[in-house]
Protein backbone atom coordinates (compact mmCIF):
# COMPACT_ATOMS: atom_id res chain seq x y z
CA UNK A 1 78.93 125.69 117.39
CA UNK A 2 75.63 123.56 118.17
CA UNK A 3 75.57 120.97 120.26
CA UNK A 4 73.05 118.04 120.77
CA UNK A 5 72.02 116.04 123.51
CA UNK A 6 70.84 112.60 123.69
CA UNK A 7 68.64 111.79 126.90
CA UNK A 8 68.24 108.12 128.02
CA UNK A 9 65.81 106.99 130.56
CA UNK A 10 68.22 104.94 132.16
CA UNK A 11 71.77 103.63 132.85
CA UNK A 12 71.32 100.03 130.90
CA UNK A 13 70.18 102.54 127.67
CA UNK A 14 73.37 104.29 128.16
CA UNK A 15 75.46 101.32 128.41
CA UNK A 16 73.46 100.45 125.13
CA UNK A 17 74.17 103.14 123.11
CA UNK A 18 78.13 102.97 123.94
CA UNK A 19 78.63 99.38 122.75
CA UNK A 20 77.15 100.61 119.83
CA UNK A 21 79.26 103.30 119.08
CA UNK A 22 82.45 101.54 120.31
CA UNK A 23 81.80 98.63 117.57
CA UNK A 24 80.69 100.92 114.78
CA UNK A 25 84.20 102.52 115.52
CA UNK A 26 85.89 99.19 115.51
CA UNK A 27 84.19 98.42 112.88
CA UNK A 28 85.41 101.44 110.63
CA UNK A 29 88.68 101.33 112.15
CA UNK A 30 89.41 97.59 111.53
CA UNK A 31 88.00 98.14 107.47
CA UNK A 32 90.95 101.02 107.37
CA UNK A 33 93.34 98.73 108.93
CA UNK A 34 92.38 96.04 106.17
CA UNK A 35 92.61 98.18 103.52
CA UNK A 36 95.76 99.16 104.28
CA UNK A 37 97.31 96.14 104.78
CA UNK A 38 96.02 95.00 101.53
CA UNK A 39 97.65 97.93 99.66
CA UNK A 40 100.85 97.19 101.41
CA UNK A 41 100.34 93.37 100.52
CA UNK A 42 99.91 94.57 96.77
CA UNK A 43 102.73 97.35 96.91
CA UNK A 44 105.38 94.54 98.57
CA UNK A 45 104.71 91.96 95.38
CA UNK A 46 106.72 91.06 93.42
CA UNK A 47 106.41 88.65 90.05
CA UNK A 48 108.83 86.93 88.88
CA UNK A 49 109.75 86.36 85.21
CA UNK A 50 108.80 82.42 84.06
CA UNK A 51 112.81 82.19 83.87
CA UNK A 52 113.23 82.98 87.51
CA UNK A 53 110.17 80.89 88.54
CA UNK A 54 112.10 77.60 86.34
CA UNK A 55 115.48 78.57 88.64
CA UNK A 56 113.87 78.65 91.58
CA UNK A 57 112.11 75.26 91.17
CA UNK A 58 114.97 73.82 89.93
CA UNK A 59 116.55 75.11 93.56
CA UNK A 60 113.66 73.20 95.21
CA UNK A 61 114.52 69.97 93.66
CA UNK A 62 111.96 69.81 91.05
CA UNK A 63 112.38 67.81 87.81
CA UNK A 64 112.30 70.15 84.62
CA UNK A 65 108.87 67.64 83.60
CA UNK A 66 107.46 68.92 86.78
CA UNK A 67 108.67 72.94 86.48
CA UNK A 68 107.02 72.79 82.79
CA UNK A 69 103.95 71.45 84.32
CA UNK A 70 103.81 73.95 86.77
CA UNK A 71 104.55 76.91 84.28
CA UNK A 72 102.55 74.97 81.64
CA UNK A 73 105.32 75.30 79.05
CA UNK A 74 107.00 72.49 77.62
CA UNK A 75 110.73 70.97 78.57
CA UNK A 76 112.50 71.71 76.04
CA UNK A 77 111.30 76.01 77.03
CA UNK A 78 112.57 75.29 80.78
CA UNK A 79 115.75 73.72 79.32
CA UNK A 80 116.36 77.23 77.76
CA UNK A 81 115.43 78.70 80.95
CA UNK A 82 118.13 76.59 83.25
CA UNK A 83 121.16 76.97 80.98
CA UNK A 84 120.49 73.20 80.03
CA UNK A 85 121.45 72.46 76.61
CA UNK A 86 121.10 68.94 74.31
CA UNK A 87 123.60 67.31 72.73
CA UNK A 88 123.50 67.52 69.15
CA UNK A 89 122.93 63.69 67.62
CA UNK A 90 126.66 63.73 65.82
CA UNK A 91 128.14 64.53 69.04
CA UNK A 92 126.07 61.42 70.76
CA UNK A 93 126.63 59.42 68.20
CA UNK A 94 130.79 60.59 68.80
CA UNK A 95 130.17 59.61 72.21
CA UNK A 96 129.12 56.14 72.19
CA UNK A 97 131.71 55.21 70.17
CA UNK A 98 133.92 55.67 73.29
CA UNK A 99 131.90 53.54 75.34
CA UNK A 100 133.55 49.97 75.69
């Protein structure tokens, strides 16, 4: 086993040198922490389906204009997506003839 030796002249050289080791340490240590936290992040993600993304705005009280906007689809796509279906015209037409 060889060992070196590192001489300094005086105490303030020696305080010096150990800052500089102690934040090149940090420095390599906080980079590991960071890159592991962003693996994590990535692992822990989840995407939704543009189905689940139309439900969940529609939970948040947004208009099904606004959810197509935001999934840039069109309404009649996020109608499909919430379950909402149109009336066909014959059974509008059936309908206002019960109006008063």
């Amino acid at each position: 086993m060889s060992t070196s030796s590192i001489y300094f002249s005086n105490a303030s050289d020696l305080s010096t040198q150990n800052t500089s080791v102690t934040t090149t340490q940090n420095s390599t240590k906080q980079a590991a922490t960071d890159e592991a936290v962003a693996s994590a992040s990535h692992e822990d993600t989840v995407k939704l389906s543009a189905a689940a993304q139309a439900k969940l705005m529609e939970q948040q009280g947004m208009t099904v204009k606004q959810i197509a906007t935001n999934l840039t689809t069109d309404t009649k796509t996020v109608d499909q997506y919430l379950g909402i279906t149109s009336a066909s015209s014959s059974e509008t037409a059936s309908l206002l003839t019960m109006l008063p």
